[in-house]
N, C-alpha and C. Protein backbone atom coordinates (compact mmCIF):
# COMPACT_ATOMS: atom_id res chain seq x y z
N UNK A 1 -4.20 -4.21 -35.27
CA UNK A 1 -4.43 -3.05 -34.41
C UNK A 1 -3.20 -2.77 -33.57
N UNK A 2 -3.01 -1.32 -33.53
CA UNK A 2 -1.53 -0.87 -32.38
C UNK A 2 -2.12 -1.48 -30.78
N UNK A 3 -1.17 -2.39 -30.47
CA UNK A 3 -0.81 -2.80 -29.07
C UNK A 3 0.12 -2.31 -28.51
N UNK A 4 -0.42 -1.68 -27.08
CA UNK A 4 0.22 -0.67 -26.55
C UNK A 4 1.66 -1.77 -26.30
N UNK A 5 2.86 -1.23 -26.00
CA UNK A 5 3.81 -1.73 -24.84
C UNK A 5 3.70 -2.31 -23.27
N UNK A 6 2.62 -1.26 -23.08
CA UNK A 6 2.13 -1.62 -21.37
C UNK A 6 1.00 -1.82 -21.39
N UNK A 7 -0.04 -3.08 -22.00
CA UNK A 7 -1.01 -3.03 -21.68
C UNK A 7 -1.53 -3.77 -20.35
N UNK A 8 -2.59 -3.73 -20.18
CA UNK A 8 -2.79 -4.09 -18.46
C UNK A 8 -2.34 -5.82 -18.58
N UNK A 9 -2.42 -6.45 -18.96
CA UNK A 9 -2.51 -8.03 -19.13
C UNK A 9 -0.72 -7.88 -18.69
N UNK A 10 -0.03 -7.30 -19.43
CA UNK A 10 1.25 -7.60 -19.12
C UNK A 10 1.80 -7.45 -17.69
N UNK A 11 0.77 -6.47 -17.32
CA UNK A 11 2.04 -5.78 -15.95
C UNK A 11 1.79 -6.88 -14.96
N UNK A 12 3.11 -6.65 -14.24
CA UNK A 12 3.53 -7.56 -13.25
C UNK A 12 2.32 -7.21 -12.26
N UNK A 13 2.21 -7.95 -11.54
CA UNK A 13 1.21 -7.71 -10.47
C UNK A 13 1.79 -7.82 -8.98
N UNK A 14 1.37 -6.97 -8.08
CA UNK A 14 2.87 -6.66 -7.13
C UNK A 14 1.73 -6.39 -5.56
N UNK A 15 1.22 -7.38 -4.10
CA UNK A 15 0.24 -6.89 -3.67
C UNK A 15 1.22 -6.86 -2.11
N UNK A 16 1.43 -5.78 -1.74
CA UNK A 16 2.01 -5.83 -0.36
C UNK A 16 1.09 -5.48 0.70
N UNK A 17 0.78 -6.61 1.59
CA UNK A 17 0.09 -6.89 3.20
C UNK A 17 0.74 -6.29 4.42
N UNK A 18 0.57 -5.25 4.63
CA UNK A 18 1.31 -4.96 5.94
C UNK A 18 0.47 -4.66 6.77
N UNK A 19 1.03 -3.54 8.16
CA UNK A 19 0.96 -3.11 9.17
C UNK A 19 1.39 -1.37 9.64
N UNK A 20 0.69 -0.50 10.23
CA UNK A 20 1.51 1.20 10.10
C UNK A 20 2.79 0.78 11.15
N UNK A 21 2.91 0.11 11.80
CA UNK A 21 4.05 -0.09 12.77
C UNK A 21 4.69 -0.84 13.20
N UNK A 22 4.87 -1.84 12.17
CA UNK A 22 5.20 -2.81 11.84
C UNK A 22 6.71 -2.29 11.53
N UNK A 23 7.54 -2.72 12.21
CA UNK A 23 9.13 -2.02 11.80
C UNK A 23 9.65 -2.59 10.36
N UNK A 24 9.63 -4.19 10.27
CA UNK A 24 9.96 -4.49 8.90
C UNK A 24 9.22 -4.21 7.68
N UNK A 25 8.00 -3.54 7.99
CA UNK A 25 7.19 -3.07 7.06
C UNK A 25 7.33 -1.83 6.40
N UNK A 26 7.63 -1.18 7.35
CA UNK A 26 8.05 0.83 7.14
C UNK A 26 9.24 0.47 6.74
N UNK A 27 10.36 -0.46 6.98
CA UNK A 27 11.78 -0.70 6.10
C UNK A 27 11.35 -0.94 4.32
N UNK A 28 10.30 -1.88 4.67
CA UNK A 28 10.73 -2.68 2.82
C UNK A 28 9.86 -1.20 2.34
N UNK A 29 8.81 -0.60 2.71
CA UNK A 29 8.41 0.37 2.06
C UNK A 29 9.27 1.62 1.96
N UNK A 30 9.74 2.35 2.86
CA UNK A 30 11.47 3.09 2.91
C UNK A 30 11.97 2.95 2.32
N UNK A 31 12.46 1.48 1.35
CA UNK A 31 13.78 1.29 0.99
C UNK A 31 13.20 0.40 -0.53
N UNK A 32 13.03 -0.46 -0.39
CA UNK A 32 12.85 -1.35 -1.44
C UNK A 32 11.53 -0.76 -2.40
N UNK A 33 10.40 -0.27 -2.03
CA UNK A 33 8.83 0.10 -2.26
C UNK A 33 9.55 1.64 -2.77
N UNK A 34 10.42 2.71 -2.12
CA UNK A 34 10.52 3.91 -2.04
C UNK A 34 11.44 4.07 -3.26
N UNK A 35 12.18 3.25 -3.71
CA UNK A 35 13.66 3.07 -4.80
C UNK A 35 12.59 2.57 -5.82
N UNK A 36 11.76 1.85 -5.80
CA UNK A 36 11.15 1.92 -7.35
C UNK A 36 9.95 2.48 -7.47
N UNK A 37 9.35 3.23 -6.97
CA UNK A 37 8.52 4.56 -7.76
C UNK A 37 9.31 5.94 -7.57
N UNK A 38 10.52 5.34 -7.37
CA UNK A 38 11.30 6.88 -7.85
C UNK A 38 11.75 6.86 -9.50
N UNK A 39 11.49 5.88 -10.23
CA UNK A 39 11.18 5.50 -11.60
C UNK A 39 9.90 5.47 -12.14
N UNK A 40 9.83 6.40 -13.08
CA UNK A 40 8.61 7.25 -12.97
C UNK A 40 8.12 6.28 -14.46
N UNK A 41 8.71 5.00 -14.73
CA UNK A 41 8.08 4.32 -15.59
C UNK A 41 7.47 3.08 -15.13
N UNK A 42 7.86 3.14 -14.06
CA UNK A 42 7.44 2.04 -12.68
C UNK A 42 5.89 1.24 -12.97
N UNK A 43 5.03 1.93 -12.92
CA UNK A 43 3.70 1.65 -12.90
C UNK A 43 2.95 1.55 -14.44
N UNK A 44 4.21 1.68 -15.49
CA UNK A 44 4.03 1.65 -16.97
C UNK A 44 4.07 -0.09 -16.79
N UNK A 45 5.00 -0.76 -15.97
CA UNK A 45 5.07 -2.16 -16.08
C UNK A 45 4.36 -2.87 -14.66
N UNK A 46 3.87 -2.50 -13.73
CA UNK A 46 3.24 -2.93 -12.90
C UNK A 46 2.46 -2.50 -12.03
N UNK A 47 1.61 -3.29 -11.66
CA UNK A 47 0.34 -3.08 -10.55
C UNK A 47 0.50 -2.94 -9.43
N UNK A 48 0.65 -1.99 -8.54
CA UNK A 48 0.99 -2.44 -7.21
C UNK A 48 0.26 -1.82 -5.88
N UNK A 49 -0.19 -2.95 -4.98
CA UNK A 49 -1.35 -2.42 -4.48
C UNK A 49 -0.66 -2.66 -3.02
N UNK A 50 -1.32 -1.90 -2.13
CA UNK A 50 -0.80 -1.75 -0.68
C UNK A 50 -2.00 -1.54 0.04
N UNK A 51 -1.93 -2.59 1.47
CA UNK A 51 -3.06 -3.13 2.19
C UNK A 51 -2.70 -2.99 3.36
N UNK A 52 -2.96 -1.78 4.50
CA UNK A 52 -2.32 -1.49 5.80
C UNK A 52 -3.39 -2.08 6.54
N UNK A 53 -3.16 -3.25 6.99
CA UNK A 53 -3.85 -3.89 8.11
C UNK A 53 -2.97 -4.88 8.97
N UNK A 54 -2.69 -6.11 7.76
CA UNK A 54 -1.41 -7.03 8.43
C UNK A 54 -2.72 -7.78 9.76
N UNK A 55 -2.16 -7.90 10.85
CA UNK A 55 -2.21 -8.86 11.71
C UNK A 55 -3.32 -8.49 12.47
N UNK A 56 -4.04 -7.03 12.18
CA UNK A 56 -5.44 -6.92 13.15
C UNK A 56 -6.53 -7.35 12.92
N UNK A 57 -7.61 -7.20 13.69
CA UNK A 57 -8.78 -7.87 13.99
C UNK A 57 -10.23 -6.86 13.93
N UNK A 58 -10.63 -7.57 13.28
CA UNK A 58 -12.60 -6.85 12.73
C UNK A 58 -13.93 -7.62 13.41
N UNK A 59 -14.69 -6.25 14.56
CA UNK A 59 -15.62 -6.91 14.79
C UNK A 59 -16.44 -5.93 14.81
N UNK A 60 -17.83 -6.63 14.51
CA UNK A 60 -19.13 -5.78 13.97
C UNK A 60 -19.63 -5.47 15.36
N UNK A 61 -19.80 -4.11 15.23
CA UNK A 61 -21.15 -3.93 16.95
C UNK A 61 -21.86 -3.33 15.80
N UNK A 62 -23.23 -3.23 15.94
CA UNK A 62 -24.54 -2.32 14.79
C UNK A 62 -23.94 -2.47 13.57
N UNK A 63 -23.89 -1.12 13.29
CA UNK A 63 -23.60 -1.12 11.76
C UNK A 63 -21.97 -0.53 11.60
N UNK A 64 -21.18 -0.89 12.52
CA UNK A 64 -19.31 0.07 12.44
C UNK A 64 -18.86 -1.66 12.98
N UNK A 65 -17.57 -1.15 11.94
CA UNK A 65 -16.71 -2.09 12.43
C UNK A 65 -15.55 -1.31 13.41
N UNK A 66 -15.00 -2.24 14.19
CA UNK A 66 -14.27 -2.12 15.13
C UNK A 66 -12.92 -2.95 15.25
N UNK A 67 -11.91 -1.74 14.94
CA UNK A 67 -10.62 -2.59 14.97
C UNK A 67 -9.14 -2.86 15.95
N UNK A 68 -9.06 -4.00 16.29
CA UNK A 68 -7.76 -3.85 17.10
C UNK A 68 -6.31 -4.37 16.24
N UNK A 69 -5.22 -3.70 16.66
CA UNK A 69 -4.53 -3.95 15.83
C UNK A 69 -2.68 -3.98 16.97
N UNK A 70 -2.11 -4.63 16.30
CA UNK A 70 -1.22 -5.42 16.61
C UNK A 70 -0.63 -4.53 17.71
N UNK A 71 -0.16 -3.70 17.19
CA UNK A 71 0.60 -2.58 18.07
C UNK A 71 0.23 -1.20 18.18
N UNK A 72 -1.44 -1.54 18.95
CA UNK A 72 -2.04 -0.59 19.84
C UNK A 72 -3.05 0.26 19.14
N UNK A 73 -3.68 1.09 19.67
CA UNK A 73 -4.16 1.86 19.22
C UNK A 73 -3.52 3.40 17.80
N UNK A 74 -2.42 3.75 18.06
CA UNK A 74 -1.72 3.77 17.26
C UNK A 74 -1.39 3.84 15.46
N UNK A 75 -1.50 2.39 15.82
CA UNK A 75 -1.59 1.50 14.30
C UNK A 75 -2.60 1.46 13.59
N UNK A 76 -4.29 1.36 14.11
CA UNK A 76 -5.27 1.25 13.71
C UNK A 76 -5.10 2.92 13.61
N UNK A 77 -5.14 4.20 13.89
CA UNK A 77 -4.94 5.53 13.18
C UNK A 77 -4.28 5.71 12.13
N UNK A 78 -3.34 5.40 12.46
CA UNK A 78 -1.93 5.35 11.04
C UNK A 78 -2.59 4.29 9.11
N UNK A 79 -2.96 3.38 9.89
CA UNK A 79 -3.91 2.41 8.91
C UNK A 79 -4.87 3.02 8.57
N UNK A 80 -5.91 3.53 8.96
CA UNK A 80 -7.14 4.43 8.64
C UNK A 80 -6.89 5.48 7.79
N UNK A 81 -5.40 6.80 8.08
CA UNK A 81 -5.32 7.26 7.45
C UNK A 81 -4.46 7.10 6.40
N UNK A 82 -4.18 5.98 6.34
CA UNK A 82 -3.17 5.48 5.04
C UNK A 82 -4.18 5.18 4.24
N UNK A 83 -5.74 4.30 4.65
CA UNK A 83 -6.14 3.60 3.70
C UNK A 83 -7.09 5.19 3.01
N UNK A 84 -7.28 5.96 4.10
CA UNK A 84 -8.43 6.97 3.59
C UNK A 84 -7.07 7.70 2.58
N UNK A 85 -6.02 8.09 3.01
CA UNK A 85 -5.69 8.59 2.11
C UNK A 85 -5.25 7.95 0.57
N UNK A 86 -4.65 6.72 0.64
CA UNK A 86 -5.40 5.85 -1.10
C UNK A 86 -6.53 6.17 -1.35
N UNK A 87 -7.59 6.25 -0.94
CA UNK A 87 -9.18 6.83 -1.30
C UNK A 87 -8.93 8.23 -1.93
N UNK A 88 -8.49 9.29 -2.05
CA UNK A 88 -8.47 10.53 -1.86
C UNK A 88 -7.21 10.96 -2.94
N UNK A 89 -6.17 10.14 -2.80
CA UNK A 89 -5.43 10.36 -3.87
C UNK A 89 -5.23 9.48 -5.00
N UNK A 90 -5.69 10.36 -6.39
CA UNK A 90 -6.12 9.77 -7.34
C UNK A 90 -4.53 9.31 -7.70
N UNK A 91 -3.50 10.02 -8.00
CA UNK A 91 -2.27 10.02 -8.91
C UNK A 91 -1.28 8.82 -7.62
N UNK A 92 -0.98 7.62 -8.37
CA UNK A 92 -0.62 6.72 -7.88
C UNK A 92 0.71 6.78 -7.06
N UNK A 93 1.37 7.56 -7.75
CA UNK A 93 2.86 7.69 -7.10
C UNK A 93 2.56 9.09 -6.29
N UNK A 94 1.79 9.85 -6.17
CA UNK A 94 1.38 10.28 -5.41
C UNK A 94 0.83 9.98 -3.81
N UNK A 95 0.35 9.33 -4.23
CA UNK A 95 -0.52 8.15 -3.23
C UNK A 95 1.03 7.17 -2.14
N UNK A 96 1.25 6.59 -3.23
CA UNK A 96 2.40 6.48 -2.62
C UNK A 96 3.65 7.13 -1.77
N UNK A 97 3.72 7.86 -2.40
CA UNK A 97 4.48 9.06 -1.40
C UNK A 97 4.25 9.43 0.11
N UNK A 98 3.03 9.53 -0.27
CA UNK A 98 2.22 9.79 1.12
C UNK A 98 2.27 8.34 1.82
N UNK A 99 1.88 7.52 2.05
CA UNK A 99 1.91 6.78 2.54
C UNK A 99 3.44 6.67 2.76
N UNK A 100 4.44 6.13 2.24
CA UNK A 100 5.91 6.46 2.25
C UNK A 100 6.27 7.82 3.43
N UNK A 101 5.80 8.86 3.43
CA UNK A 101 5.92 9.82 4.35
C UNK A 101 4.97 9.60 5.61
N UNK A 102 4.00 8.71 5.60
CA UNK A 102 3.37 8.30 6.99
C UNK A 102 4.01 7.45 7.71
N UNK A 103 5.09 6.16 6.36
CA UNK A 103 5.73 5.72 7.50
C UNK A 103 6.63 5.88 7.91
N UNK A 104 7.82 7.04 7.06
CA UNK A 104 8.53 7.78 8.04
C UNK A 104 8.69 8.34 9.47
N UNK A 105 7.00 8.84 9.35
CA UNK A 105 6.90 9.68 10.46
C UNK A 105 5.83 9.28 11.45
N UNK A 106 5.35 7.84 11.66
CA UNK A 106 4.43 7.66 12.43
C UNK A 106 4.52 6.38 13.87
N UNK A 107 6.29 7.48 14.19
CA UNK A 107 6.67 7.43 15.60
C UNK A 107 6.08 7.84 16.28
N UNK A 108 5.20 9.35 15.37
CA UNK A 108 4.45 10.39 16.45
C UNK A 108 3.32 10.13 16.64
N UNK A 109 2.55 10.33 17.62
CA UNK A 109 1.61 10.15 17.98
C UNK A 109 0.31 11.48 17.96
N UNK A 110 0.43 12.37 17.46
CA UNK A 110 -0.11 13.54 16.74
C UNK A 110 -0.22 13.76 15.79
N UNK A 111 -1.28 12.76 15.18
CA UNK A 111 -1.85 11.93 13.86
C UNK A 111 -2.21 13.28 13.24
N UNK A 112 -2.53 14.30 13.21
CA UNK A 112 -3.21 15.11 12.56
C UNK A 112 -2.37 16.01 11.73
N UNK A 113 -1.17 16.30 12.86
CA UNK A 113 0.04 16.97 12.42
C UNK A 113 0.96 16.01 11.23
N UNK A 114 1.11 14.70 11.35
CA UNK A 114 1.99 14.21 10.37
C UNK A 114 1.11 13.88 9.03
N UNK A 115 -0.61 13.61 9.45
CA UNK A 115 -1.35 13.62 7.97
C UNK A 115 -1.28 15.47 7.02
N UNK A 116 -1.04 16.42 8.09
CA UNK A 116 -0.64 17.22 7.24
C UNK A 116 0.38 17.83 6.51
N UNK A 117 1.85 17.60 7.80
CA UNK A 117 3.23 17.35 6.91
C UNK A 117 3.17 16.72 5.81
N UNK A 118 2.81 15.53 5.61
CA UNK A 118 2.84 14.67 4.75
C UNK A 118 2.07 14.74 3.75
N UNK A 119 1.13 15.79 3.41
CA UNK A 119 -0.13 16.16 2.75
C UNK A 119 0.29 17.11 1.97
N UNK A 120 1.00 17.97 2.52
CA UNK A 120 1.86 19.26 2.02
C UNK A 120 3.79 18.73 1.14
N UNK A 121 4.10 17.72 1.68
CA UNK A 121 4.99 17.29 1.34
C UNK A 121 5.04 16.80 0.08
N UNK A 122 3.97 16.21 -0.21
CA UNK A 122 3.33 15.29 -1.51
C UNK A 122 3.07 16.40 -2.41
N UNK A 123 2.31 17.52 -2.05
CA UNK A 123 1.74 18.30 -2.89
C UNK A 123 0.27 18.10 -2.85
N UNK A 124 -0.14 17.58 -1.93
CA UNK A 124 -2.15 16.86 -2.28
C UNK A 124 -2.31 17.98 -1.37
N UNK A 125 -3.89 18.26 -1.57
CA UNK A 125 -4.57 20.07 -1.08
C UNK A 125 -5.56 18.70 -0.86
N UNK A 126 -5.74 16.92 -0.36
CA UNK A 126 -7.01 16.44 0.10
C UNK A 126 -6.90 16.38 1.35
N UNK A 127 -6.02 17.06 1.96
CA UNK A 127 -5.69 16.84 3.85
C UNK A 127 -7.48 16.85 4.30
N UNK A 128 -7.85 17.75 4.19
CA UNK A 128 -9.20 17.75 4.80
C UNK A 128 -10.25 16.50 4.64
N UNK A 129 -10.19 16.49 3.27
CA UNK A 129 -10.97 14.97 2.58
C UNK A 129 -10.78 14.00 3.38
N UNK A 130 -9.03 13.39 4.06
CA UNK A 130 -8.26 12.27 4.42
C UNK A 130 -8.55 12.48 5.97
N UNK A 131 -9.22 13.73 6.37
CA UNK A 131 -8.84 14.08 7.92
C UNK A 131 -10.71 13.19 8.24
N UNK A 132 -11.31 13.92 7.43
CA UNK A 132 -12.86 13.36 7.69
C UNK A 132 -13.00 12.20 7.89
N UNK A 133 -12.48 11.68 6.15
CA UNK A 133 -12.49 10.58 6.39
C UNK A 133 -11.95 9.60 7.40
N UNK A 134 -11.01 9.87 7.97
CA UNK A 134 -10.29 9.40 9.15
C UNK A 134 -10.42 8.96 10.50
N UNK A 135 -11.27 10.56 10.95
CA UNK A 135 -11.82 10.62 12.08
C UNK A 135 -12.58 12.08 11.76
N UNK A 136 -13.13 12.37 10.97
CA UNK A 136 -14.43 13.72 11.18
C UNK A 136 -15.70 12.89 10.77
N UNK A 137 -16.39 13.70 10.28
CA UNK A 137 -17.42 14.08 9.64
C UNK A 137 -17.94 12.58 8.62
N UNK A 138 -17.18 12.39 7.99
CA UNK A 138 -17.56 11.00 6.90
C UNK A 138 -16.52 10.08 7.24
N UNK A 139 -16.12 9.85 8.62
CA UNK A 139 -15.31 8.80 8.95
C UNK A 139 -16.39 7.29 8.94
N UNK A 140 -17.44 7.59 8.67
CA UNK A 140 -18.24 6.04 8.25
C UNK A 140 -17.44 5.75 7.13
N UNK A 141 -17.46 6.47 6.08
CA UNK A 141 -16.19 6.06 5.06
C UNK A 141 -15.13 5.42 5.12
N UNK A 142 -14.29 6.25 6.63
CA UNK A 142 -13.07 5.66 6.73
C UNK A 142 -13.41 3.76 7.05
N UNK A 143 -14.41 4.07 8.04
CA UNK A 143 -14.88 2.87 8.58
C UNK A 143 -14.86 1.88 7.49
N UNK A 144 -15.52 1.86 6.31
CA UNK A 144 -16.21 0.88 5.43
C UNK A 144 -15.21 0.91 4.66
N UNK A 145 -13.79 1.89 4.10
CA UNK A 145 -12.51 0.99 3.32
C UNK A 145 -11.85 0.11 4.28
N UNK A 146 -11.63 0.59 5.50
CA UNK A 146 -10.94 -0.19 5.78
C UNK A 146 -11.58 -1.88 6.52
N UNK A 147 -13.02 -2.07 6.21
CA UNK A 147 -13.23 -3.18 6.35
C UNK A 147 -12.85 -3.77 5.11
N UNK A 148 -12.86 -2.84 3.98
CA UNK A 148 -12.57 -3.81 2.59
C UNK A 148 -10.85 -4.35 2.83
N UNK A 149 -10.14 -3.73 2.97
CA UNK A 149 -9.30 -3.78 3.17
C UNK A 149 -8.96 -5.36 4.49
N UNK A 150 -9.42 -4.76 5.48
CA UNK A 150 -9.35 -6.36 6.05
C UNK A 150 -9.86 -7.47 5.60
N UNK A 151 -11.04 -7.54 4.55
CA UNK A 151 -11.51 -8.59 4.08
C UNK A 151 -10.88 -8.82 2.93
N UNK A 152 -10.25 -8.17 2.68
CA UNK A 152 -9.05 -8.65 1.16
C UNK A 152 -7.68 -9.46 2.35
N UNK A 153 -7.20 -8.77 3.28
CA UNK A 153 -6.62 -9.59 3.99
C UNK A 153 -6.86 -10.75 4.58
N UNK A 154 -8.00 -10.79 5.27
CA UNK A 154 -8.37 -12.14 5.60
C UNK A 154 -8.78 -12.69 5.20
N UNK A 155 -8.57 -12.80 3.27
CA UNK A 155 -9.36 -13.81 2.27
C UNK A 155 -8.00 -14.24 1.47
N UNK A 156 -7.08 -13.72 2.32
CA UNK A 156 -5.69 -14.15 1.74
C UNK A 156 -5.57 -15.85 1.41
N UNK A 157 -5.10 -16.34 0.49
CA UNK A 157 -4.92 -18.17 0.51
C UNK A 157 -3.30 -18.07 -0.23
N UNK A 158 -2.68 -18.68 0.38
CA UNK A 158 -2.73 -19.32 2.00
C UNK A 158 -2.99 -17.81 2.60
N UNK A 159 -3.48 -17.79 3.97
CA UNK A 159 -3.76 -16.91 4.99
C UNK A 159 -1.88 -16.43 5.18
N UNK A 160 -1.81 -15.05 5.44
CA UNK A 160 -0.56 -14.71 5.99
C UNK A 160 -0.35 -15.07 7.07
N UNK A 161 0.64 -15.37 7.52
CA UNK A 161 1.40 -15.66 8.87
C UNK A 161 2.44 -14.76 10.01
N UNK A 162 2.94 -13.67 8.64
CA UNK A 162 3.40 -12.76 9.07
C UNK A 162 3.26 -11.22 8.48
N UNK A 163 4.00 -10.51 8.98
CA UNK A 163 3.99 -9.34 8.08
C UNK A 163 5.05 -8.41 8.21
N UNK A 164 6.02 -7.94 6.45
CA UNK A 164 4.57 -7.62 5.40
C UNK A 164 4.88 -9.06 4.88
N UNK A 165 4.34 -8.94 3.83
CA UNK A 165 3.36 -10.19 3.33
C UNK A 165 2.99 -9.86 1.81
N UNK A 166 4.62 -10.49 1.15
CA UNK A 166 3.88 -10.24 -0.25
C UNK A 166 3.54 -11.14 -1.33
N UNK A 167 2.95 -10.67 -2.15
CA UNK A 167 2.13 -11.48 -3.18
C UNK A 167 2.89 -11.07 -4.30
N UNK A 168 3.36 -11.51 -5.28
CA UNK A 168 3.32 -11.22 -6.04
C UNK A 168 2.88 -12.11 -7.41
N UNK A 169 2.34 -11.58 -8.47
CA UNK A 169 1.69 -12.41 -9.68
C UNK A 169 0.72 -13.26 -9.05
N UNK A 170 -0.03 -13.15 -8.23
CA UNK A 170 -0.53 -13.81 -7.60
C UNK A 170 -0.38 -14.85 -6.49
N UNK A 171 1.02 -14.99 -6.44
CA UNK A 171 1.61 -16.35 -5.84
C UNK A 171 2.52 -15.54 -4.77
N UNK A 172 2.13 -16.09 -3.32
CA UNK A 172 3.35 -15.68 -1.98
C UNK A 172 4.52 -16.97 -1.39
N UNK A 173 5.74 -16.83 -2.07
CA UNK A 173 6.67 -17.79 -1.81
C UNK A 173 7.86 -16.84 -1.13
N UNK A 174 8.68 -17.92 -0.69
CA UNK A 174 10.09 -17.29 -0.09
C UNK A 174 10.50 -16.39 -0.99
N UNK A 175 10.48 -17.00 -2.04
CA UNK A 175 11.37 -16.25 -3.17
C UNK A 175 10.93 -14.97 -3.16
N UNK A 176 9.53 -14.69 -3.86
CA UNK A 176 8.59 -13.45 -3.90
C UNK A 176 8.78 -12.51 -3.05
N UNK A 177 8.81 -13.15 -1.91
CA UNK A 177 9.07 -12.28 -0.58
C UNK A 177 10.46 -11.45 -0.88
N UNK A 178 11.54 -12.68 -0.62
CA UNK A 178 12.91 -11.99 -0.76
C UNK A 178 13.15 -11.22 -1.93
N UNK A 179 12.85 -11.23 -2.66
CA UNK A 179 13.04 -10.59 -4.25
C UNK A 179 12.38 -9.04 -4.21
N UNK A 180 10.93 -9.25 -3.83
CA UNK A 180 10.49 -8.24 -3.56
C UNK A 180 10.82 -6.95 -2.21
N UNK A 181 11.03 -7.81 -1.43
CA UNK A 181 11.34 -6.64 -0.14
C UNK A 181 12.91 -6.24 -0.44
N UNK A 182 13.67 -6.98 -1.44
CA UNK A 182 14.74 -6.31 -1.31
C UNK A 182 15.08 -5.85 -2.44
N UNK A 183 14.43 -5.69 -3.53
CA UNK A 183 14.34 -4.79 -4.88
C UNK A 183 13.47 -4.91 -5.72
N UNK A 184 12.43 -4.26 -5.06
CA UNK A 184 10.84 -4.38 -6.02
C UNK A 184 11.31 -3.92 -7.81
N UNK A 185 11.66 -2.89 -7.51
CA UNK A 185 12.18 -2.62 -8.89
C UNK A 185 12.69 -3.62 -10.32
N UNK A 186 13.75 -4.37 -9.39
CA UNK A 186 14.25 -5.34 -10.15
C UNK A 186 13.14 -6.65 -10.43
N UNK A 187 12.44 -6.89 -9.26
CA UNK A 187 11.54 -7.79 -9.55
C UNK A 187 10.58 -7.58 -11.03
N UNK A 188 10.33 -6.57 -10.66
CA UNK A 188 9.11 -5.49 -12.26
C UNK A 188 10.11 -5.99 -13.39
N UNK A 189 11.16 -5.54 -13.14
CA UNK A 189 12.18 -5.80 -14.37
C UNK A 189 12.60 -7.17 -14.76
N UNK A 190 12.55 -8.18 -13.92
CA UNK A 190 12.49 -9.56 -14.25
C UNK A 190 11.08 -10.03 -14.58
N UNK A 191 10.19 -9.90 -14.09
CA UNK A 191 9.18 -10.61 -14.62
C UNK A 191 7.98 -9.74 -15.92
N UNK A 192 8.44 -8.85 -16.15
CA UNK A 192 7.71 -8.06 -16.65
C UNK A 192 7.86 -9.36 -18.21
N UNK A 193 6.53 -9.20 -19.17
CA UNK A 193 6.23 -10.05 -19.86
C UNK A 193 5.53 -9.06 -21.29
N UNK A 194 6.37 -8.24 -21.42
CA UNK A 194 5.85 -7.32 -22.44
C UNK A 194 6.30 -7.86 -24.02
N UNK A 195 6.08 -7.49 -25.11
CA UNK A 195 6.09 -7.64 -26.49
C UNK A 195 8.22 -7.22 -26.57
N UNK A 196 7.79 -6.18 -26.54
CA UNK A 196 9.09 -5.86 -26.36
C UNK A 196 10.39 -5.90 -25.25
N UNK A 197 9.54 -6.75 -23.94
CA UNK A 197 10.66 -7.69 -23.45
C UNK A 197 11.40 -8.35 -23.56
N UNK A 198 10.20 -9.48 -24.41
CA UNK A 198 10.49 -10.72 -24.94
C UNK A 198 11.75 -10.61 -25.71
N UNK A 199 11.83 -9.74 -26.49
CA UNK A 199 12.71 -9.52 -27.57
C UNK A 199 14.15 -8.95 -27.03
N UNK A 200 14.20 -8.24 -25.75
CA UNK A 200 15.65 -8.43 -25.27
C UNK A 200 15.53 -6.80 -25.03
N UNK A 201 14.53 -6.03 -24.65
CA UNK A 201 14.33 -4.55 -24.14
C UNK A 201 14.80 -4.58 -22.56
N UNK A 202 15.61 -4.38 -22.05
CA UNK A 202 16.01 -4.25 -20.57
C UNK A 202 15.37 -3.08 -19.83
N UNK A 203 15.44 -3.26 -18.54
CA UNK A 203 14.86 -2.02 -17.75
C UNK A 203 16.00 -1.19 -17.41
């Protein structure tokens, strides 16, 4: 039977833990995260998932969780609408983008204005979807990803210590870290484990 080139088993697996205001975090995503999905074969060889929480804290009153987060109130907005907007945007490098343009711009503190720069920038018409979810109307939504989201963080092993905080192939070492925050790209391209890798196909 034809076996694809990229089937899911092969791709690298790539999981970055951060923070919205986290300065070394908005760098490796800027720079290292931003340089390889500008290779639009990027996600042909790997998985890569992004988790804006990092170092804050989840507590239940009734039925809402309640979050504090490292650097202020702030951060827990910027996180909410990063995670509602992964919810909302289906097209991955899409998704990315946006998030990439939140952390450009989320010096400002007029959350509504940069979820829509950044909404319009991308090309996504879900500003409204991402705004609800956020803080309108079906922000119970926003509420309940981003507990998933902290409970994927705080089920981390080993537990993170800092942030960001990456995983990659499953495994978080020095190496992983350094490799990854300073050329995700190249990382995909070293470990990638395809049919036609093996055989001497370069990226």
């Amino acid at each position: 039977l034809f076996r694809s080139s990229y089937a899911a088993s092969d791709k690298v697996k790539v999981e970055l833990y951060y923070e919205s205001q986290c300065p070394g975090c908005r760098q490796m995503i800027t720079t290292s995260f931003k340089d390889a999905f500008e290779h639009d074969d990027l996600l042909d060889m790997a998985e890569v998932t992004l988790y804006p929480y990092g170092n804050a804290h989840q507590q239940k009153v009734g039925n809402e969780w309640y979050f504090s987060c490292q650097h202020g109130g702030a951060e827990c907005e910027y996180n909410m609408i990063e995670v509602c907007g992964q919810y909302y945007i289906k097209d991955k490098y899409q998704q990315f983008d946006f998030i990439e343009c939140i952390e450009s711009n989320d010096k400002k503190s007029n959350y509504e204005e940069v979820l829509d720069d950044c909404a319009n920038a991308v090309g996504t018409e879900k500003a409204p979807e991402i705004k609800s979810c956020w803080n309108g109307d079906n922000k119970r939504l926003g509420n309940y990803l981003m507990h998933l989201v902290a409970e994927e963080t705080d089920n981390l092993s080993p537990s993170h210590t800092y942030v960001p905080w990456v995983v990659g192939q499953g495994v978080h070492s020095d190496t992983v870290q350094d490799e990854v925050g300073s050329n995700l790209w190249q990382y995909v391209c070293n470990n990638y484990r395809s049919e036609e890798r093996r055989v001497g196909k370069e990226c």
